[in-house]
Protein backbone atom coordinates (compact mmCIF):
# COMPACT_ATOMS: atom_id res chain seq x y z
CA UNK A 1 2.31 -13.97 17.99
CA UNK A 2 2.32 -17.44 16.48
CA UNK A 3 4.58 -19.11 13.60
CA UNK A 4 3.59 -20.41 10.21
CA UNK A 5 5.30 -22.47 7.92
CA UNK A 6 5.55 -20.58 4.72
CA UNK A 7 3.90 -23.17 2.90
CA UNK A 8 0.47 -22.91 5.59
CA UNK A 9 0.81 -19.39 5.57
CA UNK A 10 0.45 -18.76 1.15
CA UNK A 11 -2.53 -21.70 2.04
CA UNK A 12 -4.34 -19.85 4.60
CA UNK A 13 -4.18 -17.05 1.93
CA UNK A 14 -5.50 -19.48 -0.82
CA UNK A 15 -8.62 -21.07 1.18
CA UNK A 16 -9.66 -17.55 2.80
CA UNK A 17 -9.62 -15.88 -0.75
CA UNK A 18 -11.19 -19.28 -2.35
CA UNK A 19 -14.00 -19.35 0.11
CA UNK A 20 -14.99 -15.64 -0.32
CA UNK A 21 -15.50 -16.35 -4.08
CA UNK A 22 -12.41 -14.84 -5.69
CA UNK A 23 -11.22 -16.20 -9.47
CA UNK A 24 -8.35 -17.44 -9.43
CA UNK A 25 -6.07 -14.94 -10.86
CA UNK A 26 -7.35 -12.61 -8.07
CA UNK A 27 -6.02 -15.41 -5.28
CA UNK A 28 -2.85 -15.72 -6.67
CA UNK A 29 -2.14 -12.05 -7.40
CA UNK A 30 -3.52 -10.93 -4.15
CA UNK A 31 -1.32 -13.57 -1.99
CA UNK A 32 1.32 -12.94 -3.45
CA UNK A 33 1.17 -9.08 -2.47
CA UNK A 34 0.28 -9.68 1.34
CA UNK A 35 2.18 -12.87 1.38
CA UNK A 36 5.37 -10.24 0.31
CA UNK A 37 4.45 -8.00 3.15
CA UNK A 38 3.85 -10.59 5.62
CA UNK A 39 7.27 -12.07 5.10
CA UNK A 40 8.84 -8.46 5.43
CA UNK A 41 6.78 -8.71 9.28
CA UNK A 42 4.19 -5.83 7.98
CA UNK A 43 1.39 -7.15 10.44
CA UNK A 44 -0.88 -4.37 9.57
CA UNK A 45 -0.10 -4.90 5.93
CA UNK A 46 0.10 -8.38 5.47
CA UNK A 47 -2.16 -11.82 5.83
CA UNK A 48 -4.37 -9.41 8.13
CA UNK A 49 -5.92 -7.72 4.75
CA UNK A 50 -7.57 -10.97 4.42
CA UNK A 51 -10.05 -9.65 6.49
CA UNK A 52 -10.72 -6.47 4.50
CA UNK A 53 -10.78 -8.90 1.06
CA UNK A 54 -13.26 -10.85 2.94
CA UNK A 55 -15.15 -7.98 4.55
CA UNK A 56 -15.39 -6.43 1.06
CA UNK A 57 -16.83 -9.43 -0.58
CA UNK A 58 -19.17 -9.93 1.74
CA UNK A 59 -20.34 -6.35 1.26
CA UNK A 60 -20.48 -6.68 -2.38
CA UNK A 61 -18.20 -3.77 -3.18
CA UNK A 62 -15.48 -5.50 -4.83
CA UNK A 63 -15.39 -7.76 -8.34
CA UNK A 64 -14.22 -11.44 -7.52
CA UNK A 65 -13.16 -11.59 -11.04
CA UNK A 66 -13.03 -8.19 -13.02
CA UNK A 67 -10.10 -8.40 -15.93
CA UNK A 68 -7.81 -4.81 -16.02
CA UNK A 69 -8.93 -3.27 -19.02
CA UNK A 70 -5.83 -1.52 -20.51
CA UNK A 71 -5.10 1.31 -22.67
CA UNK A 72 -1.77 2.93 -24.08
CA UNK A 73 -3.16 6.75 -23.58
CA UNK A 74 1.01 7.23 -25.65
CA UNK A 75 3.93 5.91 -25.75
CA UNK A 76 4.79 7.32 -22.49
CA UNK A 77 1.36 6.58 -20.76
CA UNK A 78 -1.00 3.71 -19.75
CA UNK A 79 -4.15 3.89 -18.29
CA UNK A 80 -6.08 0.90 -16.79
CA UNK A 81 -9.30 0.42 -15.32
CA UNK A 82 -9.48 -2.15 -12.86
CA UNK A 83 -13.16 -2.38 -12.93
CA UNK A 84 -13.72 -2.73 -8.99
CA UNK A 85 -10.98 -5.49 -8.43
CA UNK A 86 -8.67 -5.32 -5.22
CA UNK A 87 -5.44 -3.72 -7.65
CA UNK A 88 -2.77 -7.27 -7.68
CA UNK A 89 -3.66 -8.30 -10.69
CA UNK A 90 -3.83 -4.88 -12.48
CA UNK A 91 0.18 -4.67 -10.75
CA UNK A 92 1.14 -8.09 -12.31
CA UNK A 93 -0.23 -7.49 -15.61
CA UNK A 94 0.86 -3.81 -16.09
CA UNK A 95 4.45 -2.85 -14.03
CA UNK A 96 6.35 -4.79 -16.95
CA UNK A 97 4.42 -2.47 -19.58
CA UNK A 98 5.00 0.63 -17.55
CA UNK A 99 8.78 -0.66 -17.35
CA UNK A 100 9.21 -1.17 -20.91
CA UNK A 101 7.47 2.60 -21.49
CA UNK A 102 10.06 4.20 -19.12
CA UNK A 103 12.78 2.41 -20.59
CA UNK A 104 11.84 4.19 -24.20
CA UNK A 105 10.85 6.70 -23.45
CA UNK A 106 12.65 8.21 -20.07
CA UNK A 107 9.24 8.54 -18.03
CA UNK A 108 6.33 6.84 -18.03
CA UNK A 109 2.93 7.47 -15.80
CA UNK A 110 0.48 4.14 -14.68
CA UNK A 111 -3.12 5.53 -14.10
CA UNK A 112 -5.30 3.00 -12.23
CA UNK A 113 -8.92 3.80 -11.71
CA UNK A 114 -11.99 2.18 -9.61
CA UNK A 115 -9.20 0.05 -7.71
CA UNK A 116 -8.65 -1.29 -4.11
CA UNK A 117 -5.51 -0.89 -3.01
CA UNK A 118 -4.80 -3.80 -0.98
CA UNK A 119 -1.91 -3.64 0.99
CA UNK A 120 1.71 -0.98 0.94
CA UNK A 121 2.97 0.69 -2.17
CA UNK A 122 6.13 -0.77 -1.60
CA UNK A 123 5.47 -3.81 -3.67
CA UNK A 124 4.74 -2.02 -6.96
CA UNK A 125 7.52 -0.06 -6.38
CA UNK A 126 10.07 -2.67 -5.61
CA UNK A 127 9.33 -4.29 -9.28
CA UNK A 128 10.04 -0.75 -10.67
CA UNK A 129 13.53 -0.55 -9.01
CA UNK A 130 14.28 -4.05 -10.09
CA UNK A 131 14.11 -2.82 -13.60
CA UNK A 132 16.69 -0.28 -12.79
CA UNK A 133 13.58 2.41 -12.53
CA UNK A 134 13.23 4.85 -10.00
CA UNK A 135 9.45 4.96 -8.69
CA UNK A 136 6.53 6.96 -6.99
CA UNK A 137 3.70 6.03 -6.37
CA UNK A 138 0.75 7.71 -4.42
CA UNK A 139 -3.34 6.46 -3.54
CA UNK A 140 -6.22 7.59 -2.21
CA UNK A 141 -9.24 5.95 -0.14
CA UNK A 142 -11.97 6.62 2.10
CA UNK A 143 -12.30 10.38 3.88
CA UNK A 144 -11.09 9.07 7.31
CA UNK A 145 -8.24 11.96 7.94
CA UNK A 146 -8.92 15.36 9.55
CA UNK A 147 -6.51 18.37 7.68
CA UNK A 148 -4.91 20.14 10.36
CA UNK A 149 -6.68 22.18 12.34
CA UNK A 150 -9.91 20.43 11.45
CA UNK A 151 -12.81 18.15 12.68
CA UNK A 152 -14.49 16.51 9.69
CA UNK A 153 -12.52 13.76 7.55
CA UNK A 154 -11.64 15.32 4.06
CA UNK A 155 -8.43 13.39 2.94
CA UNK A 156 -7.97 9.29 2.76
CA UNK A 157 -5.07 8.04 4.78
CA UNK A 158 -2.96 8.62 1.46
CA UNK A 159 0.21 6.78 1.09
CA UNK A 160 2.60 7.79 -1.03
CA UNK A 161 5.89 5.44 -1.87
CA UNK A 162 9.65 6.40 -3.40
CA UNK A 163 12.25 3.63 -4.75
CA UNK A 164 15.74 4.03 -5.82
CA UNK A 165 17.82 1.53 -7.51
CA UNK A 166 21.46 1.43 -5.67
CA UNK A 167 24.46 -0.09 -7.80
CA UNK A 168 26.30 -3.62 -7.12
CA UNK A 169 23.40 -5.89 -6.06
CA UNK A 170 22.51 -3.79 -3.27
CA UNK A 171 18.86 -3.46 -1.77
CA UNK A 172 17.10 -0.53 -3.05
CA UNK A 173 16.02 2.58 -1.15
CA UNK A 174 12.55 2.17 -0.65
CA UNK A 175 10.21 4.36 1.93
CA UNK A 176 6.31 3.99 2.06
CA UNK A 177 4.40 5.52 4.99
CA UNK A 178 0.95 6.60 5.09
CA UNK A 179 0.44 10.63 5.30
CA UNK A 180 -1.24 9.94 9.05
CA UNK A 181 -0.03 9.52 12.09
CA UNK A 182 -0.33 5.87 11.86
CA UNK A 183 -1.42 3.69 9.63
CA UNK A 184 -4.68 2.45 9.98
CA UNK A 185 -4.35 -0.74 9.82
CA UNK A 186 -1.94 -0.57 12.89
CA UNK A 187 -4.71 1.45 14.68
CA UNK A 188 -7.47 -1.05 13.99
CA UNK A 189 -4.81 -3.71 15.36
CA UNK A 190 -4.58 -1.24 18.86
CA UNK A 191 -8.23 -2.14 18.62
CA UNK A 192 -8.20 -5.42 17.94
CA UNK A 193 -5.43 -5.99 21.60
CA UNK A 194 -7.49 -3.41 23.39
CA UNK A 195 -4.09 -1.41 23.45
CA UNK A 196 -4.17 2.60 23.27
CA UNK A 197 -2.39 4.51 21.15
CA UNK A 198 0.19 7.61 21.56
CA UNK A 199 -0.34 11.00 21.15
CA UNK A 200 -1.20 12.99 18.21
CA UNK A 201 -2.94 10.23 16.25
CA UNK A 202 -6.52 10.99 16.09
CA UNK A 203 -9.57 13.18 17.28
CA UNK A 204 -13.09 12.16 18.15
CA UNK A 205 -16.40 13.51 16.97
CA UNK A 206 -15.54 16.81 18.41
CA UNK A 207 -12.06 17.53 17.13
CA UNK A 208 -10.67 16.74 20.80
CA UNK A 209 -7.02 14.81 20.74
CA UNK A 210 -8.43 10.94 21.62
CA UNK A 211 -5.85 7.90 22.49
CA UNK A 212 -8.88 5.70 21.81
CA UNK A 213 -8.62 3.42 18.40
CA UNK A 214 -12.31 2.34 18.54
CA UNK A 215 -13.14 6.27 19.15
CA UNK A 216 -10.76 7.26 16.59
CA UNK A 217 -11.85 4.43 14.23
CA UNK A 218 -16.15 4.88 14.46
CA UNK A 219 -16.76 8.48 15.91
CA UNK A 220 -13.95 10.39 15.82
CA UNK A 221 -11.44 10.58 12.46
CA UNK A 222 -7.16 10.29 11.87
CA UNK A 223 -4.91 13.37 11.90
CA UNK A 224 -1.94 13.73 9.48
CA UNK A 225 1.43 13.63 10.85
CA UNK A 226 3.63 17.01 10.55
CA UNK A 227 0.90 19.25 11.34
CA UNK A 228 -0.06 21.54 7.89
CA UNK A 229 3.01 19.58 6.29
CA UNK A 230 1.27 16.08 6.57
CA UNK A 231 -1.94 17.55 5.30
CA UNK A 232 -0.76 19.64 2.59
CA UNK A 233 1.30 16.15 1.09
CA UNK A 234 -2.38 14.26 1.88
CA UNK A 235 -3.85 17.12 -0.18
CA UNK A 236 -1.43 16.68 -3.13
CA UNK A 237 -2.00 12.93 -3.33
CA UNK A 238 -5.95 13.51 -3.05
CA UNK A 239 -5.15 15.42 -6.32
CA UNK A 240 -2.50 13.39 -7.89
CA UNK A 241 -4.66 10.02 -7.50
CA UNK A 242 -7.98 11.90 -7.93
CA UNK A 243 -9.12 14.52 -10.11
CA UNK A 244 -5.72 13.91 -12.60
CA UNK A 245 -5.90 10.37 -13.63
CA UNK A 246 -9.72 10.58 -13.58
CA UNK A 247 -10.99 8.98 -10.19
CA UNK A 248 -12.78 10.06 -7.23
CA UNK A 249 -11.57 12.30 -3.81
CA UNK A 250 -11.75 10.45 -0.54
CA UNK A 251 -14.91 11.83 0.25
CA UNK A 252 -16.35 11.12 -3.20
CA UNK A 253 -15.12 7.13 -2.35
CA UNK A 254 -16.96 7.06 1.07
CA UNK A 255 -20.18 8.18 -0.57
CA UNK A 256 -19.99 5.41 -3.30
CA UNK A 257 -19.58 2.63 -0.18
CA UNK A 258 -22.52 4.10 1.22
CA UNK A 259 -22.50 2.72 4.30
CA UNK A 260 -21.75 -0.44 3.05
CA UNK A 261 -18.22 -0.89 5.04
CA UNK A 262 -16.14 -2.22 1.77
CA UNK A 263 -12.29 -1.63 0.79
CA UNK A 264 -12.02 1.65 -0.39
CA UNK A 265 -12.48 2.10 -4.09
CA UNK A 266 -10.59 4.81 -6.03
CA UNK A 267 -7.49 5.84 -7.97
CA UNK A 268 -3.42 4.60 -8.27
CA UNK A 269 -1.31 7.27 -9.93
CA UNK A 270 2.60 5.51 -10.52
CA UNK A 271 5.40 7.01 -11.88
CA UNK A 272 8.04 5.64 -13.37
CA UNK A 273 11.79 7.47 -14.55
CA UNK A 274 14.70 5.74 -16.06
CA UNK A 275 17.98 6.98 -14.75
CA UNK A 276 19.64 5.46 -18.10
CA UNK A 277 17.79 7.10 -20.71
CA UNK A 278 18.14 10.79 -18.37
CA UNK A 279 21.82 10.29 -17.73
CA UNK A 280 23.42 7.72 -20.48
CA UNK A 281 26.74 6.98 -20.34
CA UNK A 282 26.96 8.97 -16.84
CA UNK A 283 24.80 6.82 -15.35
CA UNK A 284 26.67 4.25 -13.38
CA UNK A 285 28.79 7.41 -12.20
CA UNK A 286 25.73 9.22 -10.67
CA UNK A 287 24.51 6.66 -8.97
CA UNK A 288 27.99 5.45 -7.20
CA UNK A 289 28.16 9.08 -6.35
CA UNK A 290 24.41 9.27 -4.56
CA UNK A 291 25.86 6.12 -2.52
CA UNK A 292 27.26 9.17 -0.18
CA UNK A 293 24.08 9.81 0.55
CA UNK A 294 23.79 5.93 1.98
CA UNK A 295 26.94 5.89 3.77
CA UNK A 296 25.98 9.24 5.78
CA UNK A 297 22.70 7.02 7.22
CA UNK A 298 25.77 4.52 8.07
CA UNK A 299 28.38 6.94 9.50
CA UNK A 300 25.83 8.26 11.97
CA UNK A 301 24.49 4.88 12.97
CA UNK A 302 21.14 5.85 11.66
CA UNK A 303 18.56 3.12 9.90
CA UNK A 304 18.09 3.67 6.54
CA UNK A 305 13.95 3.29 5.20
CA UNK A 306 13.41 -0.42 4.54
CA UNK A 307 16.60 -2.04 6.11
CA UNK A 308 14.30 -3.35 9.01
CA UNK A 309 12.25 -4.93 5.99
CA UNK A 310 15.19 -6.16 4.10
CA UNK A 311 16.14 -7.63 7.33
CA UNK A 312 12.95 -9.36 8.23
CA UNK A 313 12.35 -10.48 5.14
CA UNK A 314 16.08 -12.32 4.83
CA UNK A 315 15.75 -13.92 8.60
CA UNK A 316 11.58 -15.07 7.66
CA UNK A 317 12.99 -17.11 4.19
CA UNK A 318 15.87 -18.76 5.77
CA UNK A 319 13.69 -20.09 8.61
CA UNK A 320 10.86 -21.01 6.12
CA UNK A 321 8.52 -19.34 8.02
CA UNK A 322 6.51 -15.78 9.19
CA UNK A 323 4.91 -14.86 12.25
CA UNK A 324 1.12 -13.16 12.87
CA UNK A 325 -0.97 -11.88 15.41
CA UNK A 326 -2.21 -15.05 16.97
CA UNK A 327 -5.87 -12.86 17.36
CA UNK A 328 -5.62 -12.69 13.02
CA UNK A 329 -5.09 -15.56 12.42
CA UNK A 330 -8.20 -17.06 14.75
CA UNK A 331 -10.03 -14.85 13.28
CA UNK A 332 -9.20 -16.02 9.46
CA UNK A 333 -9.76 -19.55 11.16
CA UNK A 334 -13.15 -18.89 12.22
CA UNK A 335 -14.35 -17.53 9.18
CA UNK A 336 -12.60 -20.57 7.81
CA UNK A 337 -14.52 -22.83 9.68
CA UNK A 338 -17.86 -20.57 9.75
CA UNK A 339 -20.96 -21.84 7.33
């Protein structure tokens, strides 16, 4: 691992996204997202996606520039097409509607079509419980999962997010995982350190179990986590970000790259509830009471989702700086330096 100032680390961000031809709305939406995760210590998530925004330029799969093109489906509903752009700049320029819509109306649904999802869902959801909004949010991408049981990829890796709002300043609950094993990103960096991985996270060409990330990664395909569980949720969100807000199935997204090794293009569904327009007056009283919930994490000495985050994130902005895989961050160099 190596340190960066804060300040080196957002322009790292700027002159990799500069150089591979993005406007300039896209850098500083886009850096802002992975310079969020990167400052929570998400390696897989954070200032490593450069290399995906880059990869996806190159490719040609991607819009350096594309505006979100909104439209107010009701009062309750928005629907945006991001026209091919990694999603940032849809987020920026359409939480604060979806907000406002929640905040009328008691619930209000964000469709996002032919988007990259750059980096977690925790971002998008974090702005939502800063509102006072409870959140979910759920993608797609490419087919790289197995469903239980079998050997060809059918589902994307298919995260799905969930954010709380908690009462008296306090950080919200926030959990985002992927609906594998692992997330891919952490597999490709197993690749990356020539490290293998545990048990249970992948299969190669033949369905077999493989440790192997570059087997799992080329050949071979991802398995969900909790058996039928983990691929029954990754079948839900195929549908939820999919067919329902009008976008494509993980399969459907791979044949639209063909071949052509880009971000995954496809659909964001996000939901957004207001506690105070469901509860009133009650409100405040419900949500002191759910703090039980909280404390039994505490009682029984068990980490709540996020609090490692929270943590990171508090240490990293006092000290002014983050940390990265010193093998990323060559990398982004090189490309830096490259013709």
């Amino acid at each position: 691992m190596i340190k960066l100032s804060m300040h080196d680390a957002e322009d790292l961000c700027t002159q990799v996204l500069a150089k591979s031809g993005y406007s300039t709305a896209h850098i500083a939406a886009i850096s802002d997202v992975l310079m969020q995760a990167q400052i929570d210590n998400c390696q897989s998530h954070g200032l490593y996606r450069l290399l995906n925004c880059v990869t996806s330029m190159q490719k040609a799969t991607v819009s350096a520039d594309a505006t979100p093109e909104i439209e107010h489906i009701s009062q309750a509903i928005l629907k945006v097409n991001a026209h091919n752009a990694m999603v940032p700049l849809t987020l920026q320029s359409c939480i604060p509607l979806l907000a406002e819509k929640a905040k009328d109306q008691g619930i209000a649904l964000l469709a996002i079509n032919n988007c990259v999802h750059t980096t977690a869902l925790w971002y998008e959801i974090e702005l939502l419980t800063q509102q006072g909004l409870v959140g979910i949010a759920c993608t797609s991408n490419h087919a790289w999962v197995v469903p239980e049981g079998g050997n060809r990829p059918l589902f994307g890796t298919n995260p799905m997010a969930f954010g709380w709002p908690r009462p008296n300043n306090q950080a919200p609950f926030i959990f985002d995982f992927s609906t594998t094993a692992m997330a891919r990103g952490d597999i490709e960096l197993h690749r990356k350190e020539g490290k293998l991985l545990p048990d249970g996270c992948g299969v190669d060409a033949d369905g077999t179990p493989s440790n192997d990330p570059a087997t799992i990664l080329t050949t071979g395909a991802m398995k969900t986590f909790g058996s039928h569980k983990g691929s029954a949720l990754a079948a839900m969100i195929e549908l939820l970000a999919g067919p329902l807000i009008g976008d494509v199935l993980s399969m459907e997204s791979q044949k639209k790259d063909a071949g052509a090794g880009g971000s995954p293009l496809g659909g964001e569904f996000i939901l957004a509830i207001s506690p105070e327009v469901l509860l009133g007056g009650a409100m405040q009283a419900y949500l002191e009471n759910a703090e039980q919930l909280f404390d039994g994490y505490a009682i029984q000495h068990v980490r709540l989702p996020s609090s490692r985050r929270y943590a990171a994130r508090a240490k990293n902005l006092e000290s002014g700086s983050i940390e990265m895989h010193a093998s990323v961050y060559q990398d982004l160099m090189a490309y830096l330096q490259s013709e």
